[in-house]
N, C-alpha and C. Protein backbone atom coordinates (compact mmCIF):
# COMPACT_ATOMS: atom_id res chain seq x y z
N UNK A 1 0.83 -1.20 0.00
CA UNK A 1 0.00 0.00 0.00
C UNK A 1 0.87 1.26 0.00
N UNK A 2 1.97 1.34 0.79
CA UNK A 2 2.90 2.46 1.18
C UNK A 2 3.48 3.00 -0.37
N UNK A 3 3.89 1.47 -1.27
CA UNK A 3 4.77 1.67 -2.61
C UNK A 3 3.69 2.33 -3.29
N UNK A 4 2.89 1.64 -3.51
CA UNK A 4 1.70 2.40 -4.21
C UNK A 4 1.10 3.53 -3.88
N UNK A 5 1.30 3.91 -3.47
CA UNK A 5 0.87 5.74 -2.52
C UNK A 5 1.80 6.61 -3.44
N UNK A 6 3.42 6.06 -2.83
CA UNK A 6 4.48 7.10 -3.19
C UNK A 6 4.33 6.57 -4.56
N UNK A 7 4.35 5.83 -5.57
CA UNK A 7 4.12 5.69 -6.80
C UNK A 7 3.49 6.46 -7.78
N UNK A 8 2.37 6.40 -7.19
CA UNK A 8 0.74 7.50 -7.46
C UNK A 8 1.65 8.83 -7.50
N UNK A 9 1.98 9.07 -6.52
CA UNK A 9 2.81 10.73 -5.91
C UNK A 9 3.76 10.83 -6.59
N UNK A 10 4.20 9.73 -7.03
CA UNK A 10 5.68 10.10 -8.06
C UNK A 10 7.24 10.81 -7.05
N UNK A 11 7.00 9.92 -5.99
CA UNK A 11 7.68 9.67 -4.76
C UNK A 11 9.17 8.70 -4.88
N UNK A 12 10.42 9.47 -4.69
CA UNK A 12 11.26 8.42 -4.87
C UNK A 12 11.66 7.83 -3.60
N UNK A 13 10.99 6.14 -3.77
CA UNK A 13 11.50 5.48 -2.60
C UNK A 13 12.48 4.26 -2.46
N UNK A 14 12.86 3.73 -1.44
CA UNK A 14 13.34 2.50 -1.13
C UNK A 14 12.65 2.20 -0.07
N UNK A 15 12.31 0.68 -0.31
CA UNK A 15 11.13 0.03 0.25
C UNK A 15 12.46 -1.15 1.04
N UNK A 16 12.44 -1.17 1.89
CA UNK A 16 13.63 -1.83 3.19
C UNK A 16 12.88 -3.35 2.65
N UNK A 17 14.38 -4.31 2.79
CA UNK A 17 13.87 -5.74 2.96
C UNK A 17 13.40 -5.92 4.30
N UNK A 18 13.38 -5.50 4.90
CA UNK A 18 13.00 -5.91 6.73
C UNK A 18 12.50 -4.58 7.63
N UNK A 19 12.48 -4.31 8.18
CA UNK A 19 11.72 -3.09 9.28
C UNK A 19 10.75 -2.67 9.21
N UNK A 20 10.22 -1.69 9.94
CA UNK A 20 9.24 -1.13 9.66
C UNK A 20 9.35 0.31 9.08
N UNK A 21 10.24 0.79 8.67
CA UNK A 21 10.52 2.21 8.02
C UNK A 21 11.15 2.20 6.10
N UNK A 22 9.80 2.90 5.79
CA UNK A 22 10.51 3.16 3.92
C UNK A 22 11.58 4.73 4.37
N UNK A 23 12.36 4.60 3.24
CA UNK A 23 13.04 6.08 3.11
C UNK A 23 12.78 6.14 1.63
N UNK A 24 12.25 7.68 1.81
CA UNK A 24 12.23 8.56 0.43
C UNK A 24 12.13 9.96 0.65
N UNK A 25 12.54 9.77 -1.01
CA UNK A 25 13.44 11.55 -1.35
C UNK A 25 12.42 12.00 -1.62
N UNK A 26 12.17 13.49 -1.02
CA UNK A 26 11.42 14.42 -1.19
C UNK A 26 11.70 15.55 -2.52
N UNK A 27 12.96 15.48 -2.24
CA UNK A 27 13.41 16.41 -3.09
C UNK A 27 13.47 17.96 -2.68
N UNK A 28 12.98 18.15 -1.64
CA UNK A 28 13.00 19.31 -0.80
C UNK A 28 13.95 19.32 0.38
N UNK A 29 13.69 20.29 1.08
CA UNK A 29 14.18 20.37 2.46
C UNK A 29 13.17 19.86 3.48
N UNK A 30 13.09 18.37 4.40
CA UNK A 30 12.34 17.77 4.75
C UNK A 30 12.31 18.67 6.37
N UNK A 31 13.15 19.11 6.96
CA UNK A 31 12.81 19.87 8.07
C UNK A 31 11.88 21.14 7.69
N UNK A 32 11.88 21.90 6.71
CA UNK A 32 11.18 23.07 6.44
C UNK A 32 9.53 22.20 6.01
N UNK A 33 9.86 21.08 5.24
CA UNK A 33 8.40 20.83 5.13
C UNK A 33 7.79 19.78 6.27
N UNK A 34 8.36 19.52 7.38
CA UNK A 34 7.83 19.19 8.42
C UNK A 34 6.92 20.44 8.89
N UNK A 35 7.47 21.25 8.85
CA UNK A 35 6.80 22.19 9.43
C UNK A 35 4.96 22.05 9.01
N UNK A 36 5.28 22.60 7.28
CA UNK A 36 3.96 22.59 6.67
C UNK A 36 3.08 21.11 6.99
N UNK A 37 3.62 19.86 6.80
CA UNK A 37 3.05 18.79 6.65
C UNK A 37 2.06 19.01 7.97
N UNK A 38 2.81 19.55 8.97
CA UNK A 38 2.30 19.04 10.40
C UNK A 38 1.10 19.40 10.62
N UNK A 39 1.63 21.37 10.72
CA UNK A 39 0.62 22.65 10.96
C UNK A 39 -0.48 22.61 9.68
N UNK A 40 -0.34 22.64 8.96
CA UNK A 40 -1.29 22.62 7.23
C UNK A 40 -1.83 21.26 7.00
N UNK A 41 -1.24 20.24 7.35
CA UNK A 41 -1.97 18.96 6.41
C UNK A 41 -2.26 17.40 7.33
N UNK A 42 -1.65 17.91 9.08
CA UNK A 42 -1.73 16.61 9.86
C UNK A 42 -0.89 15.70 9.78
N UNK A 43 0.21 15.73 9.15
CA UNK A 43 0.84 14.18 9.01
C UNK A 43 2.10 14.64 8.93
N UNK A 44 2.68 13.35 9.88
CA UNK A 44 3.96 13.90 10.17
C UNK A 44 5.13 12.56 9.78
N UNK A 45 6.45 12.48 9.96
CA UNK A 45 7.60 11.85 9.25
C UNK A 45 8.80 12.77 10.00
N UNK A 46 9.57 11.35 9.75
CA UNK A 46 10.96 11.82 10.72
C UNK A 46 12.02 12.39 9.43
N UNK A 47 12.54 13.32 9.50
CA UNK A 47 13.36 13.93 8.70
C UNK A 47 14.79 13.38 8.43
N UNK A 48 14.85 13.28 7.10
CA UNK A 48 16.26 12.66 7.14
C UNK A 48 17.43 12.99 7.79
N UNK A 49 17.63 13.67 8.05
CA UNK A 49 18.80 14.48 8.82
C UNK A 49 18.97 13.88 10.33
N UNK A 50 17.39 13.87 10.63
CA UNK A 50 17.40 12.85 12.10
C UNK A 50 18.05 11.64 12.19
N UNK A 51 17.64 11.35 11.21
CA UNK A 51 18.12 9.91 11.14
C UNK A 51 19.69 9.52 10.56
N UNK A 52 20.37 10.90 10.26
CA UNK A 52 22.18 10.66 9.69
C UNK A 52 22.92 10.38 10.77
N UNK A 53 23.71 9.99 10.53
CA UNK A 53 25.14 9.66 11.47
C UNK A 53 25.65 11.13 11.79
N UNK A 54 26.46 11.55 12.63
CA UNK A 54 26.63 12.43 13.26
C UNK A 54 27.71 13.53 11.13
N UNK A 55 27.48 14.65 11.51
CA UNK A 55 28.68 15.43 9.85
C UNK A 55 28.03 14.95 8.47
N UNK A 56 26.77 14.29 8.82
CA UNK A 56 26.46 13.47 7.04
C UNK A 56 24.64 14.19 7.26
N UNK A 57 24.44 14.85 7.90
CA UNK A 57 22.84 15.61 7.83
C UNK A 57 22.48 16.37 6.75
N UNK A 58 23.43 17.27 6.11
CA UNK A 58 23.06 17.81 4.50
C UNK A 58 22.66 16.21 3.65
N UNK A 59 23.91 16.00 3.97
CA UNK A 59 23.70 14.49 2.53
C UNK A 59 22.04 13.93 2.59
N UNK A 60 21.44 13.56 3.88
CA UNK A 60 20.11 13.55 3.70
C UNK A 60 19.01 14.56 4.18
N UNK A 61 19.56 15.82 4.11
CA UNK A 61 18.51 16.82 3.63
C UNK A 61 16.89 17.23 3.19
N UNK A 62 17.28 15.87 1.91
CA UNK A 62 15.93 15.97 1.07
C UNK A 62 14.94 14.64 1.63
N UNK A 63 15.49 14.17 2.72
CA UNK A 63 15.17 12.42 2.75
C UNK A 63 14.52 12.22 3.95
N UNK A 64 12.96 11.03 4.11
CA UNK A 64 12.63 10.95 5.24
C UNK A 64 12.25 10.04 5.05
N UNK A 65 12.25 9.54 6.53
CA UNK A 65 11.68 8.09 7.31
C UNK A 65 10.38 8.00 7.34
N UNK A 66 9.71 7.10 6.75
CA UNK A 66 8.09 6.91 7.24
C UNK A 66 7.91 5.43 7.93
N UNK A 67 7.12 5.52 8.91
CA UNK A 67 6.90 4.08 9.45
C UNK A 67 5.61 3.81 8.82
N UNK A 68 5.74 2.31 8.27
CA UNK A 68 4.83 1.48 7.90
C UNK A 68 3.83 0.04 8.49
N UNK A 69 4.51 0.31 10.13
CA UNK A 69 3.96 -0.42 10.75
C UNK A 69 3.33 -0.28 11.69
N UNK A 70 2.47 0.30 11.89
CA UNK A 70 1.59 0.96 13.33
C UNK A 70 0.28 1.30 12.69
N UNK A 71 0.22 1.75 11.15
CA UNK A 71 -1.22 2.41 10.69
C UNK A 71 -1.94 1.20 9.70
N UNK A 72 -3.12 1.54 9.75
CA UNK A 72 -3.94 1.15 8.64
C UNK A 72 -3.70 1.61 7.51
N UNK A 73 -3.91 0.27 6.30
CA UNK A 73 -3.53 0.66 4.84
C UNK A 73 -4.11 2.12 4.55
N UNK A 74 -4.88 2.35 4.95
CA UNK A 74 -5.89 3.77 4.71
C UNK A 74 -5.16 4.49 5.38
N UNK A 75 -4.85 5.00 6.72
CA UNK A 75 -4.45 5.40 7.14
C UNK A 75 -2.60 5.79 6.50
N UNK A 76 -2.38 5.20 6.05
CA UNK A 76 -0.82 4.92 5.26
C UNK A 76 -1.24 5.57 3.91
N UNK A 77 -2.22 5.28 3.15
CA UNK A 77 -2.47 5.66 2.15
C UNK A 77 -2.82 7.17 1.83
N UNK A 78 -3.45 7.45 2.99
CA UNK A 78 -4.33 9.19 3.37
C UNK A 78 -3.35 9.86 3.40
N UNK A 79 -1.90 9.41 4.56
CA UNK A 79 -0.98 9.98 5.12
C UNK A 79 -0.27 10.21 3.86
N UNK A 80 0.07 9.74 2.81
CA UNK A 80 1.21 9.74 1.83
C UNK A 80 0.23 10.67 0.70
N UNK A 81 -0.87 11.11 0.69
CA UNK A 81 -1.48 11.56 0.06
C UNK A 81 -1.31 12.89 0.68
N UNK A 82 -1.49 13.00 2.17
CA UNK A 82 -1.39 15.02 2.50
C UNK A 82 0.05 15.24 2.64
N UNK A 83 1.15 14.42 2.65
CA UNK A 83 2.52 14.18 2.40
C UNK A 83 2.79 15.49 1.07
N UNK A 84 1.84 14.37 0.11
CA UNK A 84 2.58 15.01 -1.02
C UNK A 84 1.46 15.90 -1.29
N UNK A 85 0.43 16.48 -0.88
CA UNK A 85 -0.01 17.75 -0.81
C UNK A 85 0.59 19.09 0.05
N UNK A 86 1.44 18.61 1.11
CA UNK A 86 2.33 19.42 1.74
C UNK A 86 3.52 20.17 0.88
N UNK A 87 4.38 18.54 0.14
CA UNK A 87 5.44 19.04 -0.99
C UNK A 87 4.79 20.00 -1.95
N UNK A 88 3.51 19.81 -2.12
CA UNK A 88 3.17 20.29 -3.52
C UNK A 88 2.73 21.89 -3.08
N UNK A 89 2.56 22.16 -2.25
CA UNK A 89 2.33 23.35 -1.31
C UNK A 89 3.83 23.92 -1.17
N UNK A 90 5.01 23.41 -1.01
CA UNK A 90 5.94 23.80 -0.72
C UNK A 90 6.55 24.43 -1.65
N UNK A 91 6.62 23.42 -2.21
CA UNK A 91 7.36 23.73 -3.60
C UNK A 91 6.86 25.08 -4.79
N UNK A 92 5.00 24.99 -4.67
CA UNK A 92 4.36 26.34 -5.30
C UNK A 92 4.71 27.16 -4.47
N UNK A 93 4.21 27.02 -3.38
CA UNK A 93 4.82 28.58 -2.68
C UNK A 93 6.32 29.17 -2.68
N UNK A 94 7.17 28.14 -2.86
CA UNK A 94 8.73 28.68 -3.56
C UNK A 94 8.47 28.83 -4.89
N UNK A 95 8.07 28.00 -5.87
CA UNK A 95 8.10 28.79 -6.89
C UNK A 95 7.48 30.11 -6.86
N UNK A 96 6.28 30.53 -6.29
CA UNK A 96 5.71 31.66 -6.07
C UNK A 96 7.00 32.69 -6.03
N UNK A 97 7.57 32.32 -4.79
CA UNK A 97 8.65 33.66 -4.05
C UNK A 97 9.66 33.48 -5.13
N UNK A 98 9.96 32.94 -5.87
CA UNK A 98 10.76 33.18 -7.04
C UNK A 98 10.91 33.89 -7.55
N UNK A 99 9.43 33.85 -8.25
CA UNK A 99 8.73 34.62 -9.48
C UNK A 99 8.60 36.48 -8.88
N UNK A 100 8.49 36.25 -7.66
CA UNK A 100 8.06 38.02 -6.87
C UNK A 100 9.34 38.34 -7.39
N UNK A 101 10.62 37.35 -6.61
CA UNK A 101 12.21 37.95 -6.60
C UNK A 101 12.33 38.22 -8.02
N UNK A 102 12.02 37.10 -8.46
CA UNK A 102 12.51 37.68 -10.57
C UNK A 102 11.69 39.29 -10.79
N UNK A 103 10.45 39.29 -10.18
CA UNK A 103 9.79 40.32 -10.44
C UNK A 103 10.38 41.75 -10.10
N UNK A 104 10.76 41.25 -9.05
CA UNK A 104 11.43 42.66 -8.11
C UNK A 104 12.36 43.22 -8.76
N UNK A 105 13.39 42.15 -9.34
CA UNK A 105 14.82 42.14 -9.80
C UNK A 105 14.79 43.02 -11.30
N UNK A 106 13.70 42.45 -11.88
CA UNK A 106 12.86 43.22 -13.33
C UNK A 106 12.71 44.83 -13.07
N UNK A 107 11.92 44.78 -12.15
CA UNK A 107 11.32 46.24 -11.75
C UNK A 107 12.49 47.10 -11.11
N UNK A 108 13.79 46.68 -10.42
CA UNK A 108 14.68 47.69 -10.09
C UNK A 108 15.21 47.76 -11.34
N UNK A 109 15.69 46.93 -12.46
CA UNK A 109 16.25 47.36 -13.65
C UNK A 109 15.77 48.56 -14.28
N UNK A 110 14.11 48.46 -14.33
CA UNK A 110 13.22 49.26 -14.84
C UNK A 110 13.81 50.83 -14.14
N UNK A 111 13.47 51.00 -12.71
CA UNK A 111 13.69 52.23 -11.95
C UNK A 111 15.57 52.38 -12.08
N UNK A 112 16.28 51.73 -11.89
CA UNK A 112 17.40 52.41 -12.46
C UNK A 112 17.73 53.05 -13.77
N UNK A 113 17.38 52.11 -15.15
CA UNK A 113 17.15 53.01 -16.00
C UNK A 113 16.49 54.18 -15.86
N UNK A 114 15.43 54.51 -15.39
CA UNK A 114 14.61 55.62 -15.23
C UNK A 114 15.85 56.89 -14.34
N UNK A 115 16.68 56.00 -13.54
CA UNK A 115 17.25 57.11 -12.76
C UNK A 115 18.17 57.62 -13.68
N UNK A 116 18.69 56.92 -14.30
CA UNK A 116 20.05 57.10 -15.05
C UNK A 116 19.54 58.07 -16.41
N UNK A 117 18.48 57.50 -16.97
CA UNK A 117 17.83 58.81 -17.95
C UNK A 117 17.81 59.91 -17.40
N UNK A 118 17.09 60.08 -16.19
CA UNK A 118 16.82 61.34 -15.51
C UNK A 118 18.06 62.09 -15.49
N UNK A 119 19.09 61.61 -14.71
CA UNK A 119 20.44 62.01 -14.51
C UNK A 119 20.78 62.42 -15.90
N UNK A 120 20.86 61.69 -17.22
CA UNK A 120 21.21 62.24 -18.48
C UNK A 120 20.76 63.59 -18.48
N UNK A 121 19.31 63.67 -18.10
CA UNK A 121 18.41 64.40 -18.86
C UNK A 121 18.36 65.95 -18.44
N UNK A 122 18.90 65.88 -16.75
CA UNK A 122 19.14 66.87 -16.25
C UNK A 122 20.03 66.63 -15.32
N UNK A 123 21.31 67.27 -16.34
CA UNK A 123 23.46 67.03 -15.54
C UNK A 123 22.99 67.98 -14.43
N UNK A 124 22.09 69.30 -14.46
CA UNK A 124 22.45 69.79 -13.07
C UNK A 124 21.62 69.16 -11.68
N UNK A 125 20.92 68.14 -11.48
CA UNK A 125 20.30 67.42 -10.74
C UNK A 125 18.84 67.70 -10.65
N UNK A 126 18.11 66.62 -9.99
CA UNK A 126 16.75 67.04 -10.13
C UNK A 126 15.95 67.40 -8.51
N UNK A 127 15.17 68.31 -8.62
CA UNK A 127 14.90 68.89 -7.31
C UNK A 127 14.41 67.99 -6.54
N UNK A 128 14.05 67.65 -5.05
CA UNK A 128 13.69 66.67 -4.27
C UNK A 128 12.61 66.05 -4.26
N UNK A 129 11.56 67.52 -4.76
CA UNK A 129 9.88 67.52 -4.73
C UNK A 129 9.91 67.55 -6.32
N UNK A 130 10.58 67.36 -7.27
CA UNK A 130 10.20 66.91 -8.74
C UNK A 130 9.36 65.72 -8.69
N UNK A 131 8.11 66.39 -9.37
CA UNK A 131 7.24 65.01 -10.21
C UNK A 131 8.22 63.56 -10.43
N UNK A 132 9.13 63.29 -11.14
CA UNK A 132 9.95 61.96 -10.94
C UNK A 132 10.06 61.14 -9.71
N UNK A 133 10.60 62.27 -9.21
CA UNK A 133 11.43 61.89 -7.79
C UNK A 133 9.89 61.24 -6.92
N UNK A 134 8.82 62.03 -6.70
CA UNK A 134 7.83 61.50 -6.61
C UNK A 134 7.49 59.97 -7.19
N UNK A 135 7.39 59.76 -8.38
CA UNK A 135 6.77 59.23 -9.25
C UNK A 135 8.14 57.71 -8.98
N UNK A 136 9.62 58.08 -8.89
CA UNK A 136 10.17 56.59 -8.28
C UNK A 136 10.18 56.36 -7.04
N UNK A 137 9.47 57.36 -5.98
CA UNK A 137 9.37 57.07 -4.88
C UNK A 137 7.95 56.17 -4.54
N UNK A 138 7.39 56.29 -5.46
CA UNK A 138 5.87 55.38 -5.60
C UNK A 138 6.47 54.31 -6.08
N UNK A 139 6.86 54.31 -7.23
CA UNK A 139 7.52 53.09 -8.15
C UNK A 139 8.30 52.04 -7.27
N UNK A 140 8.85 52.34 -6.30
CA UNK A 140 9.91 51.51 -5.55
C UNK A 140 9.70 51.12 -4.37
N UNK A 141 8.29 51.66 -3.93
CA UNK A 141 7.92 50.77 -2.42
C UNK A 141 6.94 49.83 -2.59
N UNK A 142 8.11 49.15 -1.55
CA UNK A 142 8.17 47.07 -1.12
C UNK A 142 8.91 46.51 -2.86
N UNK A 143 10.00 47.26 -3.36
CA UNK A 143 10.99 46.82 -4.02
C UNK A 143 12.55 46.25 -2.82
């Protein structure tokens, strides 16, 4: 039931010959999306990093422990389902903050050109209360 969950999810796992714990890659940062999984979606997993040998916690970063022996197939099945509604939450909302930063990064290009024309446009400087000066002081807040 567990393989078939992360399968569906397109989940990279290793399924243990023996225990009760799968490990799989998230592909994220599994402490930051503990967070979300917990508070946002109920379901929780031990973070790979917990589980490294002492200097090797980056190396599993992206990687977590799920136990497969305590829940109902449903219960296993539900869980790997708000799992990867958590990632999928994570991951849009970084792409989101991306797209602002690319945005931002766009829009100061924009207002520096504008400054640097200005400066062309008038070598002896431009007054404090000039329409412009106004007009990039609007332009540039929460840049």
């Amino acid at each position: 039931a567990l393989s078939a969950a992360l399968d569906e999810h397109r989940l990279k796992h290793t399924l243990p010959k023996g225990g009760f714990f799968a490990w799989i890659d998230l592909e994220v940062d599994t402490q930051a999306l503990l967070l979300i999984a917990e508070r946002d979606f109920d379901v929780s997993f031990l973070p790979g990093p917990m589980c490294a040998l002492p200097g090797s916690a980056d190396t599993h970063a992206s990687f977590a422990r799920l136990c497969f022996a305590y829940e109902t197939t449903e219960d296993i099945v539900e869980g790997v389902h708000r799992l990867a509604a958590a990632r999928e939450r994570m991951l849009s909302t970084a792409a989101a903050r991306e797209a602002r930063l690319s945005q931002r990064s766009h829009a100061m290009i924009v207002v520096e050109a504008l400054v640097i024309s200005c400066l062309a446009a008038f070598p002896s400087g431009v007054a404090t209360a000039s329409p412009l000066t106004q007009i990039l002081e609007k332009c540039t807040v929460g840049l």
